[in-house]
C-alpha atoms as a PDB file:
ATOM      1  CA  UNK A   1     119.277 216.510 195.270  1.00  0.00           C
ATOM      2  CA  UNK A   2     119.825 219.911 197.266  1.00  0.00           C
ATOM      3  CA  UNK A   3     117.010 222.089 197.452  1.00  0.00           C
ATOM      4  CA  UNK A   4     117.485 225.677 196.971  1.00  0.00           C
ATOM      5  CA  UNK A   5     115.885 228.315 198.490  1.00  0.00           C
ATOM      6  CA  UNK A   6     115.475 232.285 197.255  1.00  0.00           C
ATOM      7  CA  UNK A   7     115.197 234.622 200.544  1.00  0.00           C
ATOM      8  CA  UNK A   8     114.726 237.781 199.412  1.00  0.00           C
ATOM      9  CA  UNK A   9     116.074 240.419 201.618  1.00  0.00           C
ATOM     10  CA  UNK A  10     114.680 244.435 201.912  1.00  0.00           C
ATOM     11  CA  UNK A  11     117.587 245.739 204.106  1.00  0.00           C
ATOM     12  CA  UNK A  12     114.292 246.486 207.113  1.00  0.00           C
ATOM     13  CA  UNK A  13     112.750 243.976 209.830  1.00  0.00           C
ATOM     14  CA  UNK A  14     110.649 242.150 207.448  1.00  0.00           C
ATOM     15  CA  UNK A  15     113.924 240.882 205.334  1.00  0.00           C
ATOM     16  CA  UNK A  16     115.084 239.526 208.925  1.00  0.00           C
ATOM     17  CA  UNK A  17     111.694 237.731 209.322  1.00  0.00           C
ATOM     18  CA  UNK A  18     112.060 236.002 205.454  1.00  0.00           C
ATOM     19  CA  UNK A  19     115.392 235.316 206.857  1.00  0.00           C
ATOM     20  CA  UNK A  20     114.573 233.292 209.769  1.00  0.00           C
ATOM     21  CA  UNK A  21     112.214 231.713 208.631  1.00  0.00           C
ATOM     22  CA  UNK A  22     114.329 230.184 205.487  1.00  0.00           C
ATOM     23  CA  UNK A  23     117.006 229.089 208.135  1.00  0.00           C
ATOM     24  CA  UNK A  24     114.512 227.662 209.291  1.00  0.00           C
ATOM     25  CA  UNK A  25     112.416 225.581 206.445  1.00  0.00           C
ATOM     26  CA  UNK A  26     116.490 224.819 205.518  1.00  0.00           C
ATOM     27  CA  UNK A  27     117.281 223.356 208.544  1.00  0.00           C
ATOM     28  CA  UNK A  28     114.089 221.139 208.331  1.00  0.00           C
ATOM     29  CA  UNK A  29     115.024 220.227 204.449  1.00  0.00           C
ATOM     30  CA  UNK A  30     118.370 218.851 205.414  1.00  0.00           C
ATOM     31  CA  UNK A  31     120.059 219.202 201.979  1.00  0.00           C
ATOM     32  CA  UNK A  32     119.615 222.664 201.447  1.00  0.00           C
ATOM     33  CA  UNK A  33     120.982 225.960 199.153  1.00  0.00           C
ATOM     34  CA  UNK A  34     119.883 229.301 200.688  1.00  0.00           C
ATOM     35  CA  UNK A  35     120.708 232.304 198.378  1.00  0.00           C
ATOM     36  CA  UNK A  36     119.761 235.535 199.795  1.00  0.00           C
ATOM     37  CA  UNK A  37     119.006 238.405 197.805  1.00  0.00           C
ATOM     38  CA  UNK A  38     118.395 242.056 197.823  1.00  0.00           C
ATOM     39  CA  UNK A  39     117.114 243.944 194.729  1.00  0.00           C
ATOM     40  CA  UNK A  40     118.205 247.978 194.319  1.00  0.00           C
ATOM     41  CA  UNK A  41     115.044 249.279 192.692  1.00  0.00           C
ATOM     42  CA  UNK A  42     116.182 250.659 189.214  1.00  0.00           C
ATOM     43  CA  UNK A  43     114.215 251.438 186.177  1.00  0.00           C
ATOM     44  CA  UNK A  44     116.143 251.621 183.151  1.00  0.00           C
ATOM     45  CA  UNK A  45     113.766 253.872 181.252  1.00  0.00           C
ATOM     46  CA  UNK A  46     115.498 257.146 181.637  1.00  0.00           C
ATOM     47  CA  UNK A  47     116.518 259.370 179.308  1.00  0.00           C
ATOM     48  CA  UNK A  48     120.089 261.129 180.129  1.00  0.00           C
ATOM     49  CA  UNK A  49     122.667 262.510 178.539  1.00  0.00           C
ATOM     50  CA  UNK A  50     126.400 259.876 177.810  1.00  0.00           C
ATOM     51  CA  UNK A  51     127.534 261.924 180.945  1.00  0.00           C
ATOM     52  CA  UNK A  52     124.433 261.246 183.178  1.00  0.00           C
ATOM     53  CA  UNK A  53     124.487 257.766 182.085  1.00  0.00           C
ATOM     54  CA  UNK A  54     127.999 257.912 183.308  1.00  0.00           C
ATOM     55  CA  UNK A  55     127.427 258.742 186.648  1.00  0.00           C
ATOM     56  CA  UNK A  56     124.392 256.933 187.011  1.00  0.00           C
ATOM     57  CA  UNK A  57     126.240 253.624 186.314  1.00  0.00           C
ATOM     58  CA  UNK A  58     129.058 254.906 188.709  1.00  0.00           C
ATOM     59  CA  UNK A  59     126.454 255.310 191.581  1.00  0.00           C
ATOM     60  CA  UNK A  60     124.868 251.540 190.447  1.00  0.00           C
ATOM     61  CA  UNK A  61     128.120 250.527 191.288  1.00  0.00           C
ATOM     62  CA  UNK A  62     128.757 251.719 194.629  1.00  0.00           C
ATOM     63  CA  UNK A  63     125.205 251.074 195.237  1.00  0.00           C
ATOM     64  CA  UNK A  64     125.656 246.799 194.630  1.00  0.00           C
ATOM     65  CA  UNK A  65     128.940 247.319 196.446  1.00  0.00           C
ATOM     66  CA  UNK A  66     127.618 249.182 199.867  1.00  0.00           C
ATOM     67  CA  UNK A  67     123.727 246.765 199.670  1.00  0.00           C
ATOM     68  CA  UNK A  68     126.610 243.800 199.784  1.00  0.00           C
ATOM     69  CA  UNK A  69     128.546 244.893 202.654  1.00  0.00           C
ATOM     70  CA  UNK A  70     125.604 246.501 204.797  1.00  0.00           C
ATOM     71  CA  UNK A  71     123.185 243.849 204.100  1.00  0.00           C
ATOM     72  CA  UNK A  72     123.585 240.856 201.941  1.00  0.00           C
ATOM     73  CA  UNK A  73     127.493 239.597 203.927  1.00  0.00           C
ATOM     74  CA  UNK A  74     125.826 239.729 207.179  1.00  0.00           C
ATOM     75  CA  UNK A  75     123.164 237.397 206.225  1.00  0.00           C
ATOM     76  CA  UNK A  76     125.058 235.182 204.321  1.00  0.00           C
ATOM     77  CA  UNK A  77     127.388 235.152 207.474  1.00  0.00           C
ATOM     78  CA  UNK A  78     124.519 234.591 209.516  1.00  0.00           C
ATOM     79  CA  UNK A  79     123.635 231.625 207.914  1.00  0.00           C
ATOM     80  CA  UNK A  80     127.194 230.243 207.318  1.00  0.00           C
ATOM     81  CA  UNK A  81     127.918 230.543 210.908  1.00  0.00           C
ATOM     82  CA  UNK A  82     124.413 228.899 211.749  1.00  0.00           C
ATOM     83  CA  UNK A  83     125.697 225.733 209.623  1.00  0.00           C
ATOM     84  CA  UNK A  84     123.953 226.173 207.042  1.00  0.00           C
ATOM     85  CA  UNK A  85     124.783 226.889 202.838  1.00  0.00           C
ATOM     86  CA  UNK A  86     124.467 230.300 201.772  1.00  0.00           C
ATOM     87  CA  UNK A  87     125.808 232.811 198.827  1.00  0.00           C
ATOM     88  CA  UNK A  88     124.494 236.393 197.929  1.00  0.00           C
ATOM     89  CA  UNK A  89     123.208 238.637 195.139  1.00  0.00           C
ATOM     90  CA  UNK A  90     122.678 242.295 194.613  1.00  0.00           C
ATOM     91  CA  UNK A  91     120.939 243.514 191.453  1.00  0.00           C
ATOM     92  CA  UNK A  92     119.241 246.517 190.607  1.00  0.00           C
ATOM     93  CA  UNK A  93     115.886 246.462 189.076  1.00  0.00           C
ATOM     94  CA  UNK A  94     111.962 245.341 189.785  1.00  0.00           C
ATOM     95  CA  UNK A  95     111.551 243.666 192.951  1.00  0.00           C
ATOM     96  CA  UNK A  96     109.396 240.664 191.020  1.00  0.00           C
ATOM     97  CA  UNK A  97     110.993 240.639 187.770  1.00  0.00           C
ATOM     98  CA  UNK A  98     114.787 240.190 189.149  1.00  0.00           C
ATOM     99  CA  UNK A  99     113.891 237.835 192.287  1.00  0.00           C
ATOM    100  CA  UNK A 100     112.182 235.156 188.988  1.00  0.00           C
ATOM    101  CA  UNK A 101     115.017 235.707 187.073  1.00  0.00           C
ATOM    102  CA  UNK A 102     117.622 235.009 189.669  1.00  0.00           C
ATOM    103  CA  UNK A 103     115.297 232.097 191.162  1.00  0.00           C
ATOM    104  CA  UNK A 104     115.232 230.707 187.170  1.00  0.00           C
ATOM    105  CA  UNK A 105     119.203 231.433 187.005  1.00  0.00           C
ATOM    106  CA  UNK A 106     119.954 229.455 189.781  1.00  0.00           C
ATOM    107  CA  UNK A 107     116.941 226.670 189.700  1.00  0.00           C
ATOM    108  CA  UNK A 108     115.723 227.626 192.711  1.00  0.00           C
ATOM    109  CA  UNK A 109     112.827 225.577 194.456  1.00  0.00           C
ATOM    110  CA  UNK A 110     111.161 228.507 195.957  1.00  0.00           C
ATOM    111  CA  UNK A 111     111.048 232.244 196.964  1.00  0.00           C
ATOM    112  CA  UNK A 112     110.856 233.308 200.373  1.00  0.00           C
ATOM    113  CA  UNK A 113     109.909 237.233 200.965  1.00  0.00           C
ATOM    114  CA  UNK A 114     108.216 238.848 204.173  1.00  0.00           C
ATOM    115  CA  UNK A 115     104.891 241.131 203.550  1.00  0.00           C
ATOM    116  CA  UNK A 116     106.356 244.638 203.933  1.00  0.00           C
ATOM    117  CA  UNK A 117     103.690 246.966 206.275  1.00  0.00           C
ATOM    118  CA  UNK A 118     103.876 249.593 203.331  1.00  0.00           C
ATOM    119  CA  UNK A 119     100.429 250.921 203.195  1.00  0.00           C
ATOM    120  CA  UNK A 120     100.604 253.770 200.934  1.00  0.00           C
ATOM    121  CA  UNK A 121      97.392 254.511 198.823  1.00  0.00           C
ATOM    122  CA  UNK A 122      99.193 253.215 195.833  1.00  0.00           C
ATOM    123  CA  UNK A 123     100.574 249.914 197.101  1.00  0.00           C
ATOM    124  CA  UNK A 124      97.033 249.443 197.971  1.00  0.00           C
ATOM    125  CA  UNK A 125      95.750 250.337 194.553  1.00  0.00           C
ATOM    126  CA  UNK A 126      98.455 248.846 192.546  1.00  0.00           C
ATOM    127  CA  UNK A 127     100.397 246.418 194.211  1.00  0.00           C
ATOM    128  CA  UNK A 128     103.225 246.406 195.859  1.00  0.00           C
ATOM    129  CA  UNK A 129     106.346 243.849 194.605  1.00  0.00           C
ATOM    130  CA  UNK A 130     105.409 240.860 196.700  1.00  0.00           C
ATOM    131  CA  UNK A 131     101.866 241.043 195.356  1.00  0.00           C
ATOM    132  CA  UNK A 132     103.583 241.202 191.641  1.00  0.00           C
ATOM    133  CA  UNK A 133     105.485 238.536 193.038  1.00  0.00           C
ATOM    134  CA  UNK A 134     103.109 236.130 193.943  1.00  0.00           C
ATOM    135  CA  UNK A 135     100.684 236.783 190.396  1.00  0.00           C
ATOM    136  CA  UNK A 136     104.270 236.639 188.272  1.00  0.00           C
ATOM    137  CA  UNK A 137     106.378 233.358 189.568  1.00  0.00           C
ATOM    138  CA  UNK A 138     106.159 229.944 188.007  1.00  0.00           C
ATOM    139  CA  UNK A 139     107.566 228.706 190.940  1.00  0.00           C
ATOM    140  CA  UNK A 140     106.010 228.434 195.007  1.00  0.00           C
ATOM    141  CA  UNK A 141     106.361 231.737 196.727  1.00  0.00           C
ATOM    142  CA  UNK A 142     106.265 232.271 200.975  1.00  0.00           C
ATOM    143  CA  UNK A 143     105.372 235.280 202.493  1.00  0.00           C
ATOM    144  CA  UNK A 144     106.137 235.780 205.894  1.00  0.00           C
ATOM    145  CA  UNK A 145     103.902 237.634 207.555  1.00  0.00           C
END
């Protein structure tokens, strides 16, 4: 059975470090799925006019479109070209919330992220996404450090 692995991907040098090290765990799996993902941070609770919502869902668009040519084709050709299985995704939304839904979507094994060195009063108050991460998945998570 293959084994399929989330990497979750933030576009910086700690994406690059959940990267590696997934080629990595995949490579000592054998039969394994890597599906690398990066998440546009999007809240849906706005409150705009039919025009706004308009051109907000114009901008999602070229958003998905210009995370999956700057950041999610070059891993996923990365990996390919390193031997191993990959495919991509690009969603907008919570960092936590969309990585468990697309890990549950595709029955994924486990999530792979990198600690991001955001140190901002409020991640440190509130949490940043890999901490919601970690409290909210029903399945193992990694965190590169």
């Amino acid at each position: 059975m293959t084994t399929k692995l989330i990497i979750g991907l933030d576009g910086l040098s700690s994406g690059e470090r959940a990267l590696d090290y997934g080629c990595n765990l995949a490579r000592l799996i054998g039969d394994c799925e890597l599906v690398v993902v990066y998440i546009i941070e999007w809240s849906p609770y706005s409150f705009q006019t039919p025009e706004e919502n308009a051109e907000r869902h114009k901008r999602r668009e070229e958003e998905i479109s210009t995370a999956k040519e700057r950041i999610v084709a070059p891993a996923v050709e990365r990996i390919s070209s390193g031997g191993l299985s990959a495919t991509g995704v690009v969603r907008h939304g919570n960092v936590a919330d969309a990585l468990i839904a697309i890990a549950k979507e595709q029955k994924a094994d486990q999530i792979i992220v990198a600690r991001s060195r955001e140190r901002s009063l409020s991640k440190r108050i509130f949490g940043g996404s890999t901490a919601n991460l970690v409290m909210e998945a029903s399945l193992p998570v990694t965190v590169v450090g």
